[in-house]
Protein backbone atom coordinates (compact mmCIF):
# COMPACT_ATOMS: atom_id res chain seq x y z
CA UNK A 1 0.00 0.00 0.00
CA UNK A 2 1.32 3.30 -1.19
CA UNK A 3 2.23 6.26 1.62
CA UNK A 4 -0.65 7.95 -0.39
CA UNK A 5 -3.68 5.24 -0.37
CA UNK A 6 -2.47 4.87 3.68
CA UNK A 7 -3.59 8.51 4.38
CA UNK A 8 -6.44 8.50 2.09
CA UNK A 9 -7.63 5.37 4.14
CA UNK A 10 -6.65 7.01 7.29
CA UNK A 11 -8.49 10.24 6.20
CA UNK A 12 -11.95 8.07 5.08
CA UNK A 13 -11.41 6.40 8.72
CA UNK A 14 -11.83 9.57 10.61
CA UNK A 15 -14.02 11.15 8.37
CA UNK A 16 -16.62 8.18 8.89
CA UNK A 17 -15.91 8.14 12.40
CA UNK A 18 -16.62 11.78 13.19
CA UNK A 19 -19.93 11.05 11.06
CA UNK A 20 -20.98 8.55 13.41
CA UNK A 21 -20.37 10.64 16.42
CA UNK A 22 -22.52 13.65 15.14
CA UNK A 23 -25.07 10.95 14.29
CA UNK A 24 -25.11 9.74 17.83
CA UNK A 25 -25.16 13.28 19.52
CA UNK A 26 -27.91 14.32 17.24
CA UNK A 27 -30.25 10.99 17.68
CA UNK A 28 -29.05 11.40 21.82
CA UNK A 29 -30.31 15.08 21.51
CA UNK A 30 -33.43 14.81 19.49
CA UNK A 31 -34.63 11.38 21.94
CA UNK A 32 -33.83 13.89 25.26
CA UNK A 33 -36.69 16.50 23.39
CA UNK A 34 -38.40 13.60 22.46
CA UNK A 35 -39.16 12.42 26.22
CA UNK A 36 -38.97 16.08 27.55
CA UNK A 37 -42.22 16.96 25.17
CA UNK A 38 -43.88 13.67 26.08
CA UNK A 39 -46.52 14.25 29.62
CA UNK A 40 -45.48 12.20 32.39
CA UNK A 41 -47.55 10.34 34.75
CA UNK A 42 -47.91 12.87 37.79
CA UNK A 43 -47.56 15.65 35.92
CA UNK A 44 -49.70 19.54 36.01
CA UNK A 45 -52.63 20.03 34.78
CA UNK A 46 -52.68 22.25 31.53
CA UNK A 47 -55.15 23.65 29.65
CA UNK A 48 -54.61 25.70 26.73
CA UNK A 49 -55.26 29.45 26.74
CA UNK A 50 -54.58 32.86 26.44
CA UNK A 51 -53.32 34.22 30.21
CA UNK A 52 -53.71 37.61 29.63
CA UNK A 53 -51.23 40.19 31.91
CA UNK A 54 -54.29 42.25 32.74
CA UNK A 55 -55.36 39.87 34.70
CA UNK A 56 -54.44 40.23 38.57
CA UNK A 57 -54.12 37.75 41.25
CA UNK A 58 -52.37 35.48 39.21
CA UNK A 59 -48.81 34.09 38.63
CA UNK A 60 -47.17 33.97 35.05
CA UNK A 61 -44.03 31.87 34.28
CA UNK A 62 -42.77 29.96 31.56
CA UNK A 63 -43.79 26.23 32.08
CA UNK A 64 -41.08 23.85 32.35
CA UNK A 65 -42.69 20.23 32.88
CA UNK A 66 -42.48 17.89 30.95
CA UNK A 67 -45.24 17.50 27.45
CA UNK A 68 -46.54 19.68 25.08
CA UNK A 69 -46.92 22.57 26.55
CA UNK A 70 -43.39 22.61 28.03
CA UNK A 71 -41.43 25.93 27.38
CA UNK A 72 -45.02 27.63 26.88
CA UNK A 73 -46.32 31.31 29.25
CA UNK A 74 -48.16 29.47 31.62
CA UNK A 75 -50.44 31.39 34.24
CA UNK A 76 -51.63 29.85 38.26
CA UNK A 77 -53.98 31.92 40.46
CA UNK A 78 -51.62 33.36 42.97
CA UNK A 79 -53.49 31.64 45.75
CA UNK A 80 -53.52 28.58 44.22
CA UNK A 81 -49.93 28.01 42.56
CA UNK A 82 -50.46 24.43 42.33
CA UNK A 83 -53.43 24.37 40.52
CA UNK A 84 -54.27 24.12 37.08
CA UNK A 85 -52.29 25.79 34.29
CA UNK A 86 -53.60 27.69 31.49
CA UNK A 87 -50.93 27.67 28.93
CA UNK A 88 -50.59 29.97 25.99
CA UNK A 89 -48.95 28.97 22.41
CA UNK A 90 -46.32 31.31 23.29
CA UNK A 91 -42.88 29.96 24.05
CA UNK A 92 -39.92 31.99 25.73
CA UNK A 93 -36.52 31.07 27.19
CA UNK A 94 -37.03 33.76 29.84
CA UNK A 95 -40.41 36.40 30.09
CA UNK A 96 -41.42 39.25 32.72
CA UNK A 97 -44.46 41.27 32.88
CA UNK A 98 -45.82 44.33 34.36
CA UNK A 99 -48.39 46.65 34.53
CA UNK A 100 -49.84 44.98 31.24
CA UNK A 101 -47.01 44.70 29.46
CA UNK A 102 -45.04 42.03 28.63
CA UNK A 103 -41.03 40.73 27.59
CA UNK A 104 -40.29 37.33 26.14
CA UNK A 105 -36.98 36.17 25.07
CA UNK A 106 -36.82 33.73 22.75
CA UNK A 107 -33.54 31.55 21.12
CA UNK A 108 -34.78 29.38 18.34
CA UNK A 109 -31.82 27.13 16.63
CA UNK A 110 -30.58 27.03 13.69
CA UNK A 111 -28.77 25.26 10.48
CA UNK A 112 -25.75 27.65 11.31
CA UNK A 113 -26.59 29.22 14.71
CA UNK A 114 -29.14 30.27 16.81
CA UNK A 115 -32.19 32.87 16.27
CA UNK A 116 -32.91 34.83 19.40
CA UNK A 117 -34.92 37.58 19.43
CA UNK A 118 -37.07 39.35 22.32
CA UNK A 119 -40.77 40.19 21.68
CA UNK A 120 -42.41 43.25 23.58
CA UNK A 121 -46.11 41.87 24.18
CA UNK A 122 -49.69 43.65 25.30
CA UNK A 123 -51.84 42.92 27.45
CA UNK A 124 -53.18 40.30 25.37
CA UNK A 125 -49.96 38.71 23.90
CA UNK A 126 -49.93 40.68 21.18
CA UNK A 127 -46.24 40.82 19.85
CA UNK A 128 -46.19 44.82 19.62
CA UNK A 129 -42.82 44.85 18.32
CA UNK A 130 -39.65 42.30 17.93
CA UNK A 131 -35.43 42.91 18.45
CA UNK A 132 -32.83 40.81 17.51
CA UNK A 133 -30.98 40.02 20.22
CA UNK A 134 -27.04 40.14 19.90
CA UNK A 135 -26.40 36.55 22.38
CA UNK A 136 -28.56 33.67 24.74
CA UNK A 137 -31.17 35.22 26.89
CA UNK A 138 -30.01 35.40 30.62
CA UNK A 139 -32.22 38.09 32.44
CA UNK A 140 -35.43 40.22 31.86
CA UNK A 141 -37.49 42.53 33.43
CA UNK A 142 -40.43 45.13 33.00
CA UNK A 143 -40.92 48.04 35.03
CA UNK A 144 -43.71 48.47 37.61
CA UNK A 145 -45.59 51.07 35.00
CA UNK A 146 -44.68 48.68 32.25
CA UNK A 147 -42.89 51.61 30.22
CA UNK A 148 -39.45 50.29 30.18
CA UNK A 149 -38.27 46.57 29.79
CA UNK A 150 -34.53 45.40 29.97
CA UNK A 151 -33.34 42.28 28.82
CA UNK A 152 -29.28 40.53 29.44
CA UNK A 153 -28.10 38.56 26.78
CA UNK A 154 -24.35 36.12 26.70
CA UNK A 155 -22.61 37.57 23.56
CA UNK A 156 -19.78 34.74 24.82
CA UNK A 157 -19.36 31.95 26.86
CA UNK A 158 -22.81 30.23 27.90
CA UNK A 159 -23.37 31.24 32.08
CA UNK A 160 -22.54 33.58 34.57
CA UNK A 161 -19.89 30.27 35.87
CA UNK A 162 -17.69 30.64 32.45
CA UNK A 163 -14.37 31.62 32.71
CA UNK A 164 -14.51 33.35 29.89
CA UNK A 165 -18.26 35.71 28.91
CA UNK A 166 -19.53 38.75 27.78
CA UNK A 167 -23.02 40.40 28.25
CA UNK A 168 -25.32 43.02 26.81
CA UNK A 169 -27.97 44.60 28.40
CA UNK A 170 -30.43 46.76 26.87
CA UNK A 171 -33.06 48.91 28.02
CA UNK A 172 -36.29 49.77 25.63
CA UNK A 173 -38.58 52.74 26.36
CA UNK A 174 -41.89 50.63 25.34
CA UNK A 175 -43.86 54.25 24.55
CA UNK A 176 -41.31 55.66 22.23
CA UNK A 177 -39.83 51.91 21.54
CA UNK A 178 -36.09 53.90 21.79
CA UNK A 179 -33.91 51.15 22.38
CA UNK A 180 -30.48 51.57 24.33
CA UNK A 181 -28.40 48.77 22.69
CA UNK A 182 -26.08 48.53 25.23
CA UNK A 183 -25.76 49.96 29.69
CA UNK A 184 -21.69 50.14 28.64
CA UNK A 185 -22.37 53.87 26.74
CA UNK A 186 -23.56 54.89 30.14
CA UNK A 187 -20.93 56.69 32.34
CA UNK A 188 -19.84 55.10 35.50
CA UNK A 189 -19.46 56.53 38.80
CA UNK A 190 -16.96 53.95 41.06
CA UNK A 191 -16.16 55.08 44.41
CA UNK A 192 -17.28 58.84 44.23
CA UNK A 193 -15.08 59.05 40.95
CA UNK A 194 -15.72 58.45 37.05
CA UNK A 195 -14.44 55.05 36.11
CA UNK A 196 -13.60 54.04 32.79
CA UNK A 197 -12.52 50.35 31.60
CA UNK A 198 -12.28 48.15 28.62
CA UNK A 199 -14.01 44.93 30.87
CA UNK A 200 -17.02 47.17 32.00
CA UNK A 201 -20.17 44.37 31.74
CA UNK A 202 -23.65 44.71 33.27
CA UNK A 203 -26.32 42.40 33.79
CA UNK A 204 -29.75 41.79 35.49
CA UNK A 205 -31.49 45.34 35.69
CA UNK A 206 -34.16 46.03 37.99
CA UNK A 207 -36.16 49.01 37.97
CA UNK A 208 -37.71 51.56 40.52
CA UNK A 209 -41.13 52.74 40.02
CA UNK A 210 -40.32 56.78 39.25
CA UNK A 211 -39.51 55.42 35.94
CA UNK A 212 -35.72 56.86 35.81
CA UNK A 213 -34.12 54.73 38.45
CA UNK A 214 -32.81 51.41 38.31
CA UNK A 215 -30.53 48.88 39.97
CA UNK A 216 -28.11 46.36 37.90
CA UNK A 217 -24.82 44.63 38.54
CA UNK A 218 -21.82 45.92 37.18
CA UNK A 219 -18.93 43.30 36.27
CA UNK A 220 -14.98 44.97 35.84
CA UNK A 221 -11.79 43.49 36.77
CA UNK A 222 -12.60 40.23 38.44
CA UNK A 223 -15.49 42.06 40.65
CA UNK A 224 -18.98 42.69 40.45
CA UNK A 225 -20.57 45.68 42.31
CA UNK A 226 -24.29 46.97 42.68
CA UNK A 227 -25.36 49.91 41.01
CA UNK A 228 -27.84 52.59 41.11
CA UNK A 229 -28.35 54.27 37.45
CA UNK A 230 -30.54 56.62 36.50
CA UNK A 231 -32.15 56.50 32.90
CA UNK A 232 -32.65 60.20 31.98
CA UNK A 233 -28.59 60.98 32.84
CA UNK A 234 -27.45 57.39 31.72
CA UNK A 235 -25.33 57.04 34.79
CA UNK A 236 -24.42 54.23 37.17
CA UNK A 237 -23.03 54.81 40.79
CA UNK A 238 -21.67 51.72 42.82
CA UNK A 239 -23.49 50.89 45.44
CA UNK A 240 -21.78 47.58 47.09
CA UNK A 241 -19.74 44.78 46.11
CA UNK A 242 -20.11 41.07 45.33
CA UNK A 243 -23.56 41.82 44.25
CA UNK A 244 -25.26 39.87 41.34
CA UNK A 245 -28.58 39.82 39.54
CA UNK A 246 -30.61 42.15 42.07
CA UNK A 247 -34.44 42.58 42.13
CA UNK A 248 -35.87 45.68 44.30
CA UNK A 249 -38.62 44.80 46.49
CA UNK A 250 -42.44 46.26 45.81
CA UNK A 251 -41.69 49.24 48.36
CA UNK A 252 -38.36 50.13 46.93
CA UNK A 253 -36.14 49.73 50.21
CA UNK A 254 -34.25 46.37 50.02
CA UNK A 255 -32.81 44.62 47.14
CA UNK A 256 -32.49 40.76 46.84
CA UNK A 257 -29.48 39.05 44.81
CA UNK A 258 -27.40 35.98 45.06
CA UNK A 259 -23.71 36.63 46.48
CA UNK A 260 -20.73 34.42 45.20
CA UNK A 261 -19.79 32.79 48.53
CA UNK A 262 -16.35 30.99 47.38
CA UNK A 263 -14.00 32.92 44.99
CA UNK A 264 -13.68 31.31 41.60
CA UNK A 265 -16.00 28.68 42.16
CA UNK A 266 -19.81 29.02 40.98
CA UNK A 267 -21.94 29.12 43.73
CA UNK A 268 -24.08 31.74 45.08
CA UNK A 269 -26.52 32.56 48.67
CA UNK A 270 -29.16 34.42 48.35
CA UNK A 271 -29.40 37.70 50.26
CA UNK A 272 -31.56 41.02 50.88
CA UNK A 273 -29.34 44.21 50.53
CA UNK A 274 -30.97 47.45 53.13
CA UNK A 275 -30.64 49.71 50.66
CA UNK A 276 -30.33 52.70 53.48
CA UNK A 277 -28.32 50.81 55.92
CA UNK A 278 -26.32 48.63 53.08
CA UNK A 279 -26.60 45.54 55.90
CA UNK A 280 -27.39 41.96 54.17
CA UNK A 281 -29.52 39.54 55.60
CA UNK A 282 -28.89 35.90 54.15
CA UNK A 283 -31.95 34.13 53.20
CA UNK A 284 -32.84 30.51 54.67
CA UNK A 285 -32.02 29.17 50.95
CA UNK A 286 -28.69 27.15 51.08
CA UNK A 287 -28.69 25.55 47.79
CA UNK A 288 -26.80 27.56 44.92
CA UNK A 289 -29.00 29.92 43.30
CA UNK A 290 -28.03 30.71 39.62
CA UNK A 291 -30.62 33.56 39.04
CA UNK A 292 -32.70 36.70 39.28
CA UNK A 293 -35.18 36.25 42.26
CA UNK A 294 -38.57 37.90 42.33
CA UNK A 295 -40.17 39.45 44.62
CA UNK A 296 -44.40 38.30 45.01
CA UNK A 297 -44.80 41.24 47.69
CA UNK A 298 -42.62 42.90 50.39
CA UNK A 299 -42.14 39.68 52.78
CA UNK A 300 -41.62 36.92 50.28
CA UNK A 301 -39.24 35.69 47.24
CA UNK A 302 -39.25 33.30 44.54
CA UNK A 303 -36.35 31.67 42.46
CA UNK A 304 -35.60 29.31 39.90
CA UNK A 305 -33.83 26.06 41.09
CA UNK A 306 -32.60 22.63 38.94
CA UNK A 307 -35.38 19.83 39.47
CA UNK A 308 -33.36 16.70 40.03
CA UNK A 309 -33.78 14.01 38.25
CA UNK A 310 -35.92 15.59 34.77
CA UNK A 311 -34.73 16.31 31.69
CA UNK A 312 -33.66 19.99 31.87
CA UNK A 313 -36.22 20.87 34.06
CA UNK A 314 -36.71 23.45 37.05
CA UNK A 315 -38.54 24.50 39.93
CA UNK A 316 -39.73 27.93 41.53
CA UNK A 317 -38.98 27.74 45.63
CA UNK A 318 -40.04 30.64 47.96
CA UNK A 319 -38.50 32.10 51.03
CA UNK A 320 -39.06 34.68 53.08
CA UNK A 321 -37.00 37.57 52.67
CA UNK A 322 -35.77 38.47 56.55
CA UNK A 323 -34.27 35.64 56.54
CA UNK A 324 -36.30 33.44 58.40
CA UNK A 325 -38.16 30.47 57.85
CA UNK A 326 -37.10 28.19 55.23
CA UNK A 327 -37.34 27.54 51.25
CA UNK A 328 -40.48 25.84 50.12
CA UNK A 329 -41.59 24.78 46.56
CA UNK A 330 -44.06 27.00 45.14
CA UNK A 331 -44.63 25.54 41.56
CA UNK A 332 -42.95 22.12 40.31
CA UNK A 333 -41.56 22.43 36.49
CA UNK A 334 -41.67 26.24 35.89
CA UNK A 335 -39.10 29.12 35.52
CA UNK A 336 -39.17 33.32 35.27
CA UNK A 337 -42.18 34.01 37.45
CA UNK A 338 -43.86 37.47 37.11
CA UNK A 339 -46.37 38.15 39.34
CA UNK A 340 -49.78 39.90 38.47
C-alpha cells in the first residue's frame, strides 16, 4: 500500500468516524426533546389558553414540565400556585411582565446558529414589536408602569460560571420603543469618581417605580458591584460589592441578589441588601441559586432552582426575605415568574 492510499484510508477512517459521532449526539439530543415533550404520569394540569397580563391575582411563568406545553407562558392563580395551568402557544426562554405589558426572550436554533430575538407583548400577547438580540437570553425585566423593559443577553461563553463571557444589556422605552443597545455607553461613577474600563459588563437590571431609576450589577476586573443608574442621565453609581442579579422589592427599600460565597467557584446565597443601611440579611435558601429572584410582595421571594432528576427541568422555591423560615416549593416544572 502506497504512503498515499495509507492517508487516504486514514483520512476516510476519521471522516466516517466523526460522522458517526454527530449521528449519535444528534439521535441522543433529538430522543432527550423527544421524552422532555412527552406528559409524564404525575404531571400539572394544563389547559390551553390565552393568560392575559391584565389579569391580577395570578402568577405567570414559563412552564417547564415535561409534554406539550413545556417551554409555553403558563399562568396559576396566585393563591392557588399548584393548581391548574392555562398555557398559551407562546414559548420563551425567559419572560417578565408588568403593569400589562409584557417581555419574552426567545432563542430558536438554527442550520448555522441560533435565532434569538425578544418580543415586547400587550396585554393580550400581542407581539407589539420584535429585536434581535445580539447573544442567549439570561435576564429580563419590566418596570412596575410597564414603560421600560430590559433584557441581558451572553454575547460569549454560555453562564454567569464561564471563565470566559460577555453580556449586553439593553433597556427599551416601550412608549417611544427607543432602544439603548447597550448599559456600557452609560458613564460610571466607582467610588465617588468616574471610572472608565475596557471589561465594563452589566447584567440583570431592575427598575424603581419613578420610571428613571434602576438597579443592575456591574462586572470589571474580576469584581462585580451593585449599582444605582438613573435612565434620563445614563449614569451608574456603585453601590456595594459582590452583588449579582438584584431585584428591588415592591416598596423600593431592600434589594435581593445571590452573592458568590467561594472565589472562583460558581456558587451563590441568596441575600436582601438594606438599601439605606447597606446591611445583608442571608436568606434561609442554602442551595446555589443561579438567578434573578422575584419578589411576590414585600415579605416573600421566589427563584428558579434545577429539578433533580428531569430532563432539563426546574422549579420555583419561595423564602421569606428576613431571613427566616425556610425555602419551600411553590410551583414544580416552571421558571421566570412574574407576578400579576
Amino acid at each position: 500500500m502506497t504512503p498515499l492510499r495509507r492517508r487516504l484510508l486514514i483520512l476516510l477512517a476519521a471522516v466516517l468516524l466523526l460522522a458517526g459521532l454527530g449521528t449519535g449526539v444528534v439521535l441522543h439530543a433529538a430522543d432527550r426533546a423527544d421524552r422532555a415533550g412527552r406528559a409524564q404520569s404525575g404531571g400539572p394540569a394544563v389547559t390551553a389558553g390565552t393568560p392575559a397580563l391584565g389579569q391580577k391575582g395570578r402568577l405567570l411563568f414559563v412552564n417547564a414540565a415535561a409534554g406539550p406545553h413545556r417551554g409555553a407562558l403558563a399562568s396559576v392563580p396566585s393563591a392557588d400556585p399548584g393548581g391548574r395551568r392555562i398555557a398559551a402557544s407562546l414559548k420563551c426562554v425567559r419572560f417578565y411582565a408588568a403593569a400589562g405589558t409584557g417581555v419574552c426572550l426567545q432563542s430558536n436554533p438554527g442550520v448555522l446558529k441560533q435565532s434569538n430575538r425578544a418580543l415586547i407583548l400587550d396585554a393580550g400577547l400581542r407581539t407589539v414589536r420584535t429585536f434581535p438580540l445580539a447573544g442567549t437570553p439570561s435576564r429580563a425585566r419590566v418596570s412596575p408602569s410597564g414603560r421600560f423593559a430590559a433584557w441581558t443577553v451572553f454575547v460569549s461563553g454560555e453562564s454567569y460560571s464561564s471563565a470566559f463571557f460577555s453580556t449586553r444589556t439593553s433597556v427599551l422605552d416601550t412608549r417611544t420603543m427607543r432602544l439603548t443597545p447597550s448599559l456600557e455607553t452609560f458613564s460610571v461613577v466607582k467610588d465617588g469618581k468616574p471610572y472608565h474600563a475596557s471589561d465594563v459588563n452589566f447584567w440583570g437590571v431592575t427598575f424603581a417605580a419613578d420610571d428613571d431609576t434602576f438597579y443592575a450589577t456591574l462586572n470589571s476586573a474580576g469584581r462585580t458591584h451593585l449599582v444605582r443608574g438613573s435612565l434620563s442621565r445614563r449614569t451608574v453609581t456603585t453601590l456595594a460589592e459582590n452583588v449579582e442579579c438584584p431585584s428591588l422589592s415592591p416598596d423600593g427599600t431592600r434589594v435581593a441578589y445571590k452573592r458568590r460565597v467561594l472565589s472562583g467557584a460558581s456558587l451563590w446565597h441568596e441575600y436582601v441588601l438594606d438599601l439605606k443601611t447597606l446591611r445583608r440579611t442571608p436568606l434561609a435558601e442554602r442551595h446555589s441559586v443561579d438567578d434573578q429572584a422575584t419578589w411576590l410582595d414585600d415579605r416573600t421571594l421566589v427563584y428558579t432552582l434545577p429539578a433533580d432528576g428531569k430532563i432539563g427541568g426546574s422549579d420555583l422555591w419561595s423564602v421569606p426575605a428576613d431571613g427566616t423560615g425556610s425555602p419551600r416549593l411553590l410551583i414544580a416544572g416552571a421558571s421566570s415568574p412574574a407576578p400579576l
